[in-house]
N, C-alpha and C. Protein backbone atom coordinates (compact mmCIF):
# COMPACT_ATOMS: atom_id res chain seq x y z
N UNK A 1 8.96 -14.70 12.63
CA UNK A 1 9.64 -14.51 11.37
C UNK A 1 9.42 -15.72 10.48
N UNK A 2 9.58 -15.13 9.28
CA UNK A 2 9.46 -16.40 8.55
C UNK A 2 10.39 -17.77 8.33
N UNK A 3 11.52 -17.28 8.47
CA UNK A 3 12.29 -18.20 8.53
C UNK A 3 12.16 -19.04 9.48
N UNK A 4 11.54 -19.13 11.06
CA UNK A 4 11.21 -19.84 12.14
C UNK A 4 10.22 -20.45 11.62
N UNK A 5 8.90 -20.59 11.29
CA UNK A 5 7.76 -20.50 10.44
C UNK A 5 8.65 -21.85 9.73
N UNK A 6 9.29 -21.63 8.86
CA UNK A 6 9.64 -22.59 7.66
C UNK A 6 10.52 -23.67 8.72
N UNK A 7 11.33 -23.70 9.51
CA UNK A 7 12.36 -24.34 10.17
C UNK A 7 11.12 -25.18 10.94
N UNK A 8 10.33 -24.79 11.52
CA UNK A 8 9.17 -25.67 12.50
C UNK A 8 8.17 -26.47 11.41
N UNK A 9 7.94 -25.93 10.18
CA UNK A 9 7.27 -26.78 9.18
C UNK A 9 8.85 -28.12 8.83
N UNK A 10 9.85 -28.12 8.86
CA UNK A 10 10.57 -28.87 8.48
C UNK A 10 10.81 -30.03 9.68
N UNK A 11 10.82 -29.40 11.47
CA UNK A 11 10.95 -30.08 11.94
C UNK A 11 9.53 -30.66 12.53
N UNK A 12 8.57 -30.32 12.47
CA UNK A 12 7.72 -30.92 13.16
C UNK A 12 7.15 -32.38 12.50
N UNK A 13 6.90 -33.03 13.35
CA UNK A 13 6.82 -34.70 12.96
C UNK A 13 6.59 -35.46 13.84
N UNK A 14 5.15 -36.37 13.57
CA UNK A 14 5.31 -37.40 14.77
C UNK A 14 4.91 -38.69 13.53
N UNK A 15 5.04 -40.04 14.29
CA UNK A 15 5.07 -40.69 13.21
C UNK A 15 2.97 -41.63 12.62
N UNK A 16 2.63 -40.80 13.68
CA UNK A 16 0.71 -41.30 13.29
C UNK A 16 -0.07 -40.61 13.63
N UNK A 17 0.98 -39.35 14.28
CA UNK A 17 -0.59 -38.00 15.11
C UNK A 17 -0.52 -37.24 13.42
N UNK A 18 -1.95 -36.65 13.21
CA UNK A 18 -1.64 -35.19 12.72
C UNK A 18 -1.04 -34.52 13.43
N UNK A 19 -0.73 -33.39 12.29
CA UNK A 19 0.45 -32.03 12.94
C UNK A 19 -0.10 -30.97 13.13
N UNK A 20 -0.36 -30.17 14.05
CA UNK A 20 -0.90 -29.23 14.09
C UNK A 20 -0.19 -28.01 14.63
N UNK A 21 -0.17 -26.59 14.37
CA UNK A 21 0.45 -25.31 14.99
C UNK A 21 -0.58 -24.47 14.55
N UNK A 22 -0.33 -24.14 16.17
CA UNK A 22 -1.56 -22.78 16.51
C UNK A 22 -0.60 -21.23 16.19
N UNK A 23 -0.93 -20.34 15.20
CA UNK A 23 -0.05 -19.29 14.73
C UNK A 23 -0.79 -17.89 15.56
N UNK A 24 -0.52 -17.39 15.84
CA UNK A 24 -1.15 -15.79 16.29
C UNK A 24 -0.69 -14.86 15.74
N UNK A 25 -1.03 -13.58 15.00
CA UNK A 25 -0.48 -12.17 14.79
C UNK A 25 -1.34 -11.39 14.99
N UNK A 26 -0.72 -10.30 15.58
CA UNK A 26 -1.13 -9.18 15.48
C UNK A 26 -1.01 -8.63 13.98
N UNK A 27 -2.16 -7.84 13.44
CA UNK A 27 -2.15 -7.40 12.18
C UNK A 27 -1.27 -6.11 12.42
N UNK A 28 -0.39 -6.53 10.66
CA UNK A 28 0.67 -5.60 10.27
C UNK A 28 0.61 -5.75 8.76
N UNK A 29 1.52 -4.77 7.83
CA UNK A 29 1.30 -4.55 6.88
C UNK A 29 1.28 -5.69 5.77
N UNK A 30 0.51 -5.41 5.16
CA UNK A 30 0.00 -6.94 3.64
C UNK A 30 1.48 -7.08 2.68
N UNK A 31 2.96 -6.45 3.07
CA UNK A 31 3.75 -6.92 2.86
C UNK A 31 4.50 -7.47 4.13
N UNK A 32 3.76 -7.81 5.05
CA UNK A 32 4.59 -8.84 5.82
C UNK A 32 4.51 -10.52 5.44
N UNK A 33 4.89 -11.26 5.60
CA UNK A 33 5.08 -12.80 5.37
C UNK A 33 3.79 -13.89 5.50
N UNK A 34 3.41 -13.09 6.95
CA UNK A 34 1.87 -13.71 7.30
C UNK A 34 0.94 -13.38 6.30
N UNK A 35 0.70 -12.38 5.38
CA UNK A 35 -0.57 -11.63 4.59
C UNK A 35 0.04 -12.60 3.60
N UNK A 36 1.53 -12.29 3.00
CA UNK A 36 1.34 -13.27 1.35
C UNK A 36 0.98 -14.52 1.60
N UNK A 37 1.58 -15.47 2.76
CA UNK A 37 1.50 -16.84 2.84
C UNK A 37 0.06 -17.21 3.22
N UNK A 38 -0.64 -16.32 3.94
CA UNK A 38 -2.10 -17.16 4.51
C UNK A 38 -3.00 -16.44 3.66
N UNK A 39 -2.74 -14.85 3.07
CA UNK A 39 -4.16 -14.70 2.35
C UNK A 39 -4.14 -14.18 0.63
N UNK A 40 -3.09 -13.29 0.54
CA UNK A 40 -2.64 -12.98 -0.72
C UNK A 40 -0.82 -12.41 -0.81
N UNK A 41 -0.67 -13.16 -2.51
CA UNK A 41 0.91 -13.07 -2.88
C UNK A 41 0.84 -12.55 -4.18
N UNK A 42 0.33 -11.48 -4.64
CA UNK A 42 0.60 -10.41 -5.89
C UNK A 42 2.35 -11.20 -6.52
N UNK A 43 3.10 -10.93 -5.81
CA UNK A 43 4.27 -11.47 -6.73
C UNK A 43 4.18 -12.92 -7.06
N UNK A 44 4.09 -13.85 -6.41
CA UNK A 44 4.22 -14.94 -7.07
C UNK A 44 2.34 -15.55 -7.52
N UNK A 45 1.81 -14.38 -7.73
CA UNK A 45 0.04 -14.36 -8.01
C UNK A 45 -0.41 -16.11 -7.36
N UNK A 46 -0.73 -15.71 -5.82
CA UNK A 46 -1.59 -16.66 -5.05
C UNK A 46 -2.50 -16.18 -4.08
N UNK A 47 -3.38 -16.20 -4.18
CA UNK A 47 -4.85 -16.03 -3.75
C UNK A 47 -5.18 -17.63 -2.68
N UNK A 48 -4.90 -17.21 -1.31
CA UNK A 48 -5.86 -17.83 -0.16
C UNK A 48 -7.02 -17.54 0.22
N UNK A 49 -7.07 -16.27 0.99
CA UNK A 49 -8.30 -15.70 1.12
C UNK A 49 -8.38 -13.87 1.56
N UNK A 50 -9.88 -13.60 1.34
CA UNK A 50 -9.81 -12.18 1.29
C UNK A 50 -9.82 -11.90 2.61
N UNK A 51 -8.75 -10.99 3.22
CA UNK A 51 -8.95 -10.54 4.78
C UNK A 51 -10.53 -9.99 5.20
N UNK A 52 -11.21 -9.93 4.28
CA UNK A 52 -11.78 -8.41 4.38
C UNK A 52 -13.35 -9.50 4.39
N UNK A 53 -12.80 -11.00 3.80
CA UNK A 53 -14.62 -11.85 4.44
C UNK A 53 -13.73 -12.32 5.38
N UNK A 54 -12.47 -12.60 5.57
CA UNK A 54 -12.36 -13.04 7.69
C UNK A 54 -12.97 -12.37 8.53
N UNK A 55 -12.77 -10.49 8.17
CA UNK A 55 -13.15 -9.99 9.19
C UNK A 55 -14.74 -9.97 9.24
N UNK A 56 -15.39 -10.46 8.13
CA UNK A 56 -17.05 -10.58 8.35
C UNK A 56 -17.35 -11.74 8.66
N UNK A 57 -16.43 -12.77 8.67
CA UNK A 57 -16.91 -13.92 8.83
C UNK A 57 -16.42 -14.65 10.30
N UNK A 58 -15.10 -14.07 10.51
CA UNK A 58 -14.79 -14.39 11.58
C UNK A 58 -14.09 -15.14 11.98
N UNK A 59 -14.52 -16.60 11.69
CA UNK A 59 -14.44 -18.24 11.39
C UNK A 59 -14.52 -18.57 10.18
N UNK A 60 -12.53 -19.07 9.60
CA UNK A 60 -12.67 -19.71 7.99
C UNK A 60 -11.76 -20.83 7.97
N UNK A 61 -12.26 -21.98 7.84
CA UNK A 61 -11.57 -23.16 7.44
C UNK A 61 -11.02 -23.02 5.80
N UNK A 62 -10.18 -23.01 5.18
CA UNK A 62 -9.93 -23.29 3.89
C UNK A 62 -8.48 -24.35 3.79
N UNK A 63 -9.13 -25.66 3.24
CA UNK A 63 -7.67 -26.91 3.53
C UNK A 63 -7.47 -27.28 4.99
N UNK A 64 -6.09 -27.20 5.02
CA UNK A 64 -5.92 -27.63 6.67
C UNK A 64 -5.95 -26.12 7.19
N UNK A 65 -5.98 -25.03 6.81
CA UNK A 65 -6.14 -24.07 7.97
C UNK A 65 -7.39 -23.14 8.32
N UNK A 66 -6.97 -22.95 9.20
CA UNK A 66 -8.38 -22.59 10.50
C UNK A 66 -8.26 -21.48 10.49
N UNK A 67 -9.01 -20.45 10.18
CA UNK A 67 -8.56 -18.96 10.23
C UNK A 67 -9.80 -18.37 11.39
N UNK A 68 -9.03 -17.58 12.59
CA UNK A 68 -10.03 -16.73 13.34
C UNK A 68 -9.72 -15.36 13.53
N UNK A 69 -10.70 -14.23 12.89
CA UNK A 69 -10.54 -12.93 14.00
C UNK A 69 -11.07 -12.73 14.64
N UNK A 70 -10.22 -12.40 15.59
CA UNK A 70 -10.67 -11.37 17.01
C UNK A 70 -10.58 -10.22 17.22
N UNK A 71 -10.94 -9.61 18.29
CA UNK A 71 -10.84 -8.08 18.04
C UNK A 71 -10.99 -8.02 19.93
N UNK A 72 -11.26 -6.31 20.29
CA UNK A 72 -10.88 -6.68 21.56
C UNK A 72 -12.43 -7.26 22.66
N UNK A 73 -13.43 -6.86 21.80
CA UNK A 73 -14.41 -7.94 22.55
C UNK A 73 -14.94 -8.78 23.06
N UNK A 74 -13.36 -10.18 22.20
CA UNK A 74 -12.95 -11.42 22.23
C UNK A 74 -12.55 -11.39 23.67
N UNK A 75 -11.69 -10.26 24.37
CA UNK A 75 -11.12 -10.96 25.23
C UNK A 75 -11.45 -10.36 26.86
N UNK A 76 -12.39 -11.39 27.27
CA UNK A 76 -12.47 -11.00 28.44
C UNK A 76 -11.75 -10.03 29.62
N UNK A 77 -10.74 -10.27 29.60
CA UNK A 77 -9.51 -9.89 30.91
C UNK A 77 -9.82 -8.33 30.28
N UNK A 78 -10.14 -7.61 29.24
CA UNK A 78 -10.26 -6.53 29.16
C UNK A 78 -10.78 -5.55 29.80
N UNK A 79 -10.17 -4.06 30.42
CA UNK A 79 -10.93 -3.70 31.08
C UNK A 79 -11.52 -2.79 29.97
N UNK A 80 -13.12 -2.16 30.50
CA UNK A 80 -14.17 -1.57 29.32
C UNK A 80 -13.33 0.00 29.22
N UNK A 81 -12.73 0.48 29.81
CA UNK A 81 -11.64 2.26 29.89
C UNK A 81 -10.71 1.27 28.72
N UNK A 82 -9.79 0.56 28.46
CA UNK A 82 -8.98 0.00 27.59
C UNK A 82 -9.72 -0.22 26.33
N UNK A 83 -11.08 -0.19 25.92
CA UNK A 83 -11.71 -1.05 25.20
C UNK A 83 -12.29 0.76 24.60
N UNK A 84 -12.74 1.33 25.83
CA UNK A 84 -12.57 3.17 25.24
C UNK A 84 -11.85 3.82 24.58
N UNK A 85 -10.39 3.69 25.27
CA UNK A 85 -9.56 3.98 25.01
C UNK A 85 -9.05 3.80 23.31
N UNK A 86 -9.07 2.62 22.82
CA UNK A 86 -8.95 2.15 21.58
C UNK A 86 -10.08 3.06 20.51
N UNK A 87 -11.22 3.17 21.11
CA UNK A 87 -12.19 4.20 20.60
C UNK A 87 -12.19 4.86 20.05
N UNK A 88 -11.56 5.47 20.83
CA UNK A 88 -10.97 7.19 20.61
C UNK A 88 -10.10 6.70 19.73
N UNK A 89 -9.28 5.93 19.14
CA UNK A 89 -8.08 6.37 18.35
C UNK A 89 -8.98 6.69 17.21
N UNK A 90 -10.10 6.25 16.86
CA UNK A 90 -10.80 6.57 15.75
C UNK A 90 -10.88 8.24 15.55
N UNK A 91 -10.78 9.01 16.33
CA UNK A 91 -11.04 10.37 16.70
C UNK A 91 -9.59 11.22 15.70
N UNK A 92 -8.46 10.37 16.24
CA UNK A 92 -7.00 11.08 16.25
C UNK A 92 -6.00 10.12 15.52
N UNK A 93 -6.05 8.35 15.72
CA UNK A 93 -5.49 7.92 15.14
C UNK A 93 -5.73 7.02 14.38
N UNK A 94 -6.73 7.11 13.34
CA UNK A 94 -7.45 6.50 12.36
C UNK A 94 -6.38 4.75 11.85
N UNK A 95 -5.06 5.54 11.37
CA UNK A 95 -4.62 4.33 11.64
C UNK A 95 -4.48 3.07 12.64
N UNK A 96 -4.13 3.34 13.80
CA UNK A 96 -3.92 2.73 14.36
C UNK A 96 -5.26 2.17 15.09
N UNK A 97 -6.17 2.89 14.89
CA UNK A 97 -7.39 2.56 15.24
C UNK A 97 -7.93 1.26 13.97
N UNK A 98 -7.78 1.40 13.02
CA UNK A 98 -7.96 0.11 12.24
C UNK A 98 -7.17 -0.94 12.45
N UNK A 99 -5.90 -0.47 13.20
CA UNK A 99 -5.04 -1.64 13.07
C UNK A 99 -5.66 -2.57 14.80
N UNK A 100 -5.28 -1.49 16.28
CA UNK A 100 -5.39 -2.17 17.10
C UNK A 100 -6.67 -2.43 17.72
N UNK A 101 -8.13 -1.56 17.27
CA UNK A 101 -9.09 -1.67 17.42
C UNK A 101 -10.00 -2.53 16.60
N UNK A 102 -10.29 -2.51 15.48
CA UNK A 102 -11.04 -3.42 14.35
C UNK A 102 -9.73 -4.48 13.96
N UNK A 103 -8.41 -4.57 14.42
CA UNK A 103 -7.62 -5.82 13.91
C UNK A 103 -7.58 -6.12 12.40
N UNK A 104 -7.29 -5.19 11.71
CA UNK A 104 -7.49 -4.98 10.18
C UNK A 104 -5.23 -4.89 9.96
N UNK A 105 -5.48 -6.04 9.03
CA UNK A 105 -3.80 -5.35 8.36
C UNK A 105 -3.70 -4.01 7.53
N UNK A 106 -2.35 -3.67 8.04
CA UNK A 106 -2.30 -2.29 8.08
C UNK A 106 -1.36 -1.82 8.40
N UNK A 107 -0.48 -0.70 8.06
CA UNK A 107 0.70 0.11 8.27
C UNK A 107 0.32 1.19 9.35
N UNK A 108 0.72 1.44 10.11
CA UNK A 108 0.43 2.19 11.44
C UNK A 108 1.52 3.13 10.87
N UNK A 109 1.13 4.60 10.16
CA UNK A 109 1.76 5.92 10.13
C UNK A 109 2.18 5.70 8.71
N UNK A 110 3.09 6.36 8.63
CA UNK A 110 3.33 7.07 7.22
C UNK A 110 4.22 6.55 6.76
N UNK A 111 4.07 5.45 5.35
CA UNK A 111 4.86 5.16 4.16
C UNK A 111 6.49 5.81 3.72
N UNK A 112 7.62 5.19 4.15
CA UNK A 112 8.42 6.13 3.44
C UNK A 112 7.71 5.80 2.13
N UNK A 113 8.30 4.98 1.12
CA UNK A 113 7.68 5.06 -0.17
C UNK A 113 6.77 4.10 -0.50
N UNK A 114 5.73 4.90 -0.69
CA UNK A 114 4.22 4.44 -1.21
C UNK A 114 4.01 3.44 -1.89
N UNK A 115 5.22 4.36 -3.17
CA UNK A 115 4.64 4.06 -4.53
C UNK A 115 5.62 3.26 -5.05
N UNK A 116 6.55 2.60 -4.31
CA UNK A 116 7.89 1.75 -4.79
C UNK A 116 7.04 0.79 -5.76
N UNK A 117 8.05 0.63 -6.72
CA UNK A 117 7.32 -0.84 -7.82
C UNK A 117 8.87 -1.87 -7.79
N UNK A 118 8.48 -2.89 -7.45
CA UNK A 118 9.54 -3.94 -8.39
C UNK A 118 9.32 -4.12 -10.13
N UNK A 119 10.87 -3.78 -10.94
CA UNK A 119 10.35 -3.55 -12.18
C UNK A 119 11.61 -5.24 -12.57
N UNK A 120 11.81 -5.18 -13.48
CA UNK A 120 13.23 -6.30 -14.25
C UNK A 120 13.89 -5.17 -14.07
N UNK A 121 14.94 -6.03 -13.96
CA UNK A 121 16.32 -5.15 -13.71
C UNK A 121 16.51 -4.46 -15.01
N UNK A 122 16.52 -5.07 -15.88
CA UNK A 122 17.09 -4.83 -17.72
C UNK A 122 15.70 -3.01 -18.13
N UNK A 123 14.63 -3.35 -17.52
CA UNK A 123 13.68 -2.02 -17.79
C UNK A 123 14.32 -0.99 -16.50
N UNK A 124 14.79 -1.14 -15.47
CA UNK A 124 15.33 -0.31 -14.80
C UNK A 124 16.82 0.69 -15.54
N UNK A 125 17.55 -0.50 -15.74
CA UNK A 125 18.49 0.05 -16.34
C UNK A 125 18.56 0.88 -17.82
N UNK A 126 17.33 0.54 -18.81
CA UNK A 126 16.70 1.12 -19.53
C UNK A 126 16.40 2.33 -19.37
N UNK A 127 15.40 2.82 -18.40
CA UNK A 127 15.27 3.83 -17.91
C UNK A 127 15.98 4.81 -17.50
N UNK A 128 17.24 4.28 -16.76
CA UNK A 128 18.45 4.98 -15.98
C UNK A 128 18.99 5.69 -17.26
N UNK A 129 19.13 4.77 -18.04
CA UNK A 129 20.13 5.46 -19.65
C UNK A 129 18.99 6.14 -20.43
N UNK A 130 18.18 6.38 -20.06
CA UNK A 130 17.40 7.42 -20.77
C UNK A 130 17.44 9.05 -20.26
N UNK A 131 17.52 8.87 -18.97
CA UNK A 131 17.56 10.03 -18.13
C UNK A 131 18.46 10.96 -18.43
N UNK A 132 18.02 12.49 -18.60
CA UNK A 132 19.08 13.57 -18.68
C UNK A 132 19.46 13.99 -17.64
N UNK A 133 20.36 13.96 -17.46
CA UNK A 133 22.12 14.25 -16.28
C UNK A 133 20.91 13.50 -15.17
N UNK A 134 21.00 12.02 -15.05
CA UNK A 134 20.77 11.63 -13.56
C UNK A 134 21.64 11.78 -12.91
N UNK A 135 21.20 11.89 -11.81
CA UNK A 135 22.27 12.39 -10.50
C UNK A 135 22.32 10.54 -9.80
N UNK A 136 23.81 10.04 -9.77
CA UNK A 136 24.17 8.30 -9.10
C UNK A 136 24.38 8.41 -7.99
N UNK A 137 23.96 7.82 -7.46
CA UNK A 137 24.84 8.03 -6.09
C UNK A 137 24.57 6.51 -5.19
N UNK A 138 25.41 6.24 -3.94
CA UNK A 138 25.55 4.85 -3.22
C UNK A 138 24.87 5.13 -2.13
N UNK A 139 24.16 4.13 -1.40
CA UNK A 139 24.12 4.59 0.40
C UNK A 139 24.36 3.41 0.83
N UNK A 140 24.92 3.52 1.84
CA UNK A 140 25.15 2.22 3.18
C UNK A 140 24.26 2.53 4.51
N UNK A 141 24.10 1.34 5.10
CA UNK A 141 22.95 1.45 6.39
C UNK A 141 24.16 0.38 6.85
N UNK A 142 24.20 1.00 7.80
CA UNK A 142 25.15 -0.39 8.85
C UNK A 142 24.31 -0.90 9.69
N UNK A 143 23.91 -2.47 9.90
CA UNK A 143 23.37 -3.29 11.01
C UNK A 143 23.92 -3.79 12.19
N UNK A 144 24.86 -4.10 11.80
CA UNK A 144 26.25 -4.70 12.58
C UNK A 144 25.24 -6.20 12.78
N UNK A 145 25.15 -6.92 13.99
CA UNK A 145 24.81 -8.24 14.39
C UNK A 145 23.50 -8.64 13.69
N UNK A 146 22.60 -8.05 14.57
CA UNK A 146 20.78 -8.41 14.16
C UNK A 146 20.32 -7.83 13.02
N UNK A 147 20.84 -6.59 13.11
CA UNK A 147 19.41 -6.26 12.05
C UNK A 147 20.75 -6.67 10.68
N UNK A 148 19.91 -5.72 9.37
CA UNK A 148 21.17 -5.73 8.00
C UNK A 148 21.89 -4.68 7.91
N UNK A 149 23.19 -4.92 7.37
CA UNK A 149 23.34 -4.29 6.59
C UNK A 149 23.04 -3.75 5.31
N UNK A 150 23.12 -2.73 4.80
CA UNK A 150 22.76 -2.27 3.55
C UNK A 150 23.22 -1.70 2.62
N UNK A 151 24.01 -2.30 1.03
CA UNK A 151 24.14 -0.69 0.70
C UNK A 151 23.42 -0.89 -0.74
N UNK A 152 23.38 0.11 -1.42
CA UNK A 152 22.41 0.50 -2.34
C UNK A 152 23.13 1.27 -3.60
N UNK A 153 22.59 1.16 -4.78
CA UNK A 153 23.21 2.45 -5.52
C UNK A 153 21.89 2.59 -6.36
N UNK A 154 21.64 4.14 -6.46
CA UNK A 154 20.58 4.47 -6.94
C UNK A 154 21.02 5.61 -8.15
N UNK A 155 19.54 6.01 -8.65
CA UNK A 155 20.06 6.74 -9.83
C UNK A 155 18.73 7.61 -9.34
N UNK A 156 18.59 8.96 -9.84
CA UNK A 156 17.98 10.12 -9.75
C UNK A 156 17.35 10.52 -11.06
N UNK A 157 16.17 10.35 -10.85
CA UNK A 157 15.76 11.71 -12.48
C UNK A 157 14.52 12.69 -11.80
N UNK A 158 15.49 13.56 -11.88
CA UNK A 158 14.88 15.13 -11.39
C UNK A 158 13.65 15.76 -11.59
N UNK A 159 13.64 15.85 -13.49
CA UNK A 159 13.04 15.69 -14.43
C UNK A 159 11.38 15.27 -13.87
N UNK A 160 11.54 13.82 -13.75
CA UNK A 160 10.40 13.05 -13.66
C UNK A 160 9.74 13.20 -11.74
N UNK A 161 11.25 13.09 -11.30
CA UNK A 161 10.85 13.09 -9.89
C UNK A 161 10.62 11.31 -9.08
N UNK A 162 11.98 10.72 -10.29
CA UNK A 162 11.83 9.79 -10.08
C UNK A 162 13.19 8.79 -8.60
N UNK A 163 12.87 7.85 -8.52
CA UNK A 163 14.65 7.54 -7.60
C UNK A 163 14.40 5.68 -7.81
N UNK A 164 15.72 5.41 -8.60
CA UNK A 164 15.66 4.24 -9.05
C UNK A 164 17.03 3.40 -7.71
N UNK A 165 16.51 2.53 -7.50
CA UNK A 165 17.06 1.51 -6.91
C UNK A 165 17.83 0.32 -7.92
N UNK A 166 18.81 0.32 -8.45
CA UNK A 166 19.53 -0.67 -9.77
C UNK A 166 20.12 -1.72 -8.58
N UNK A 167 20.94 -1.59 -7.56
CA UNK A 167 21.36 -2.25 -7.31
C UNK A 167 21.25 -2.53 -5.73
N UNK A 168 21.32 -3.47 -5.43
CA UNK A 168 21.46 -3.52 -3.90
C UNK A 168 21.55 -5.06 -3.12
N UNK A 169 22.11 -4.94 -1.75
CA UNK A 169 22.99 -5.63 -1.37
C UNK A 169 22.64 -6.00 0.67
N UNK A 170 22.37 -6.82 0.84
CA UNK A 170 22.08 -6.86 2.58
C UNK A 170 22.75 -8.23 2.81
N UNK A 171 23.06 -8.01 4.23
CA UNK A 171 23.76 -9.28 4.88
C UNK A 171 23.54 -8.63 6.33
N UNK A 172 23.88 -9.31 7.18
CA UNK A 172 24.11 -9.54 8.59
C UNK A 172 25.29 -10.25 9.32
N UNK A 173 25.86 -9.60 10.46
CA UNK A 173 26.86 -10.48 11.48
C UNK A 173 28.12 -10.15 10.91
């Protein structure tokens, strides 16, 4: 998680070695923490590097970090039926076959929403008061300890086929 990530950049320290941390992920979707911070951040517009020359290149130094992909060819202990196996997802599970076979970031199955945009709040609410008879309504997600809580209030336009998110709210514990 990222917050661990940031807490080990704060504590790590010696007083004449360089610092070094070796990071691993498994590829997951280009809105997880690892994709904005090491290769691209559309919201706060920062450009590291393109996933797409790692995976041709393999081996990328850029600054202090060391970037490597692997895939499952990399790893010996593999047996060659496991290395098949992954194969085939190309056949049936195209996704997941980019994700755990070629090691490509990536959403494994189906998007609730695709097409969500972050807009300003002030053009959201704009919108909301334009709408004929939107339908308002609240939802709550209970987390209790670990995960969040949630609640939400959204607005509806039928019309368009739209579902606006105005407000919302998470905590934990």
């Amino acid at each position: 998680k990222y917050e661990g990530f940031k807490e080990l950049l704060g504590r790590l320290r010696h007083p004449t070695m360089d610092l070094h941390m070796i990071l691993s992920t498994n590829p997951v979707g280009q809105d997880n923490w690892t994709y904005r911070h090491f290769f691209k951040d559309d919201q706060n517009n920062r450009f590291i590097l393109d996933d797409e020359r790692l995976y041709k290149e393999r081996t990328i130094a850029i600054n202090d970090t060391y970037y490597h992909h692997s895939t499952a060819e990399d790893n010996l202990f593999l047996p060659v039926s496991y290395i098949k196996q992954l194969d085939e997802l190309k056949e049936y599970d195209p996704d997941l076959y980019r994700i755990a076979r070629k090691g490509h970031f990536g959403i494994n199955g189906i998007r609730v929403l695709p097409q969500f945009e972050v807009q300003p709040h002030e053009d959201v609410m704009l919108a909301i008061s334009n709408i004929n008879r939107p339908l308002l309504r609240a939802g709550m997600d209970f987390g209790f300890v670990d995960s969040y809580n949630a609640v939400v209030r959204l607005a509806v336009d039928h019309e368009k086929k739209y579902l606006y998110i105005y407000w919302e709210y998470y905590d934990r514990g």
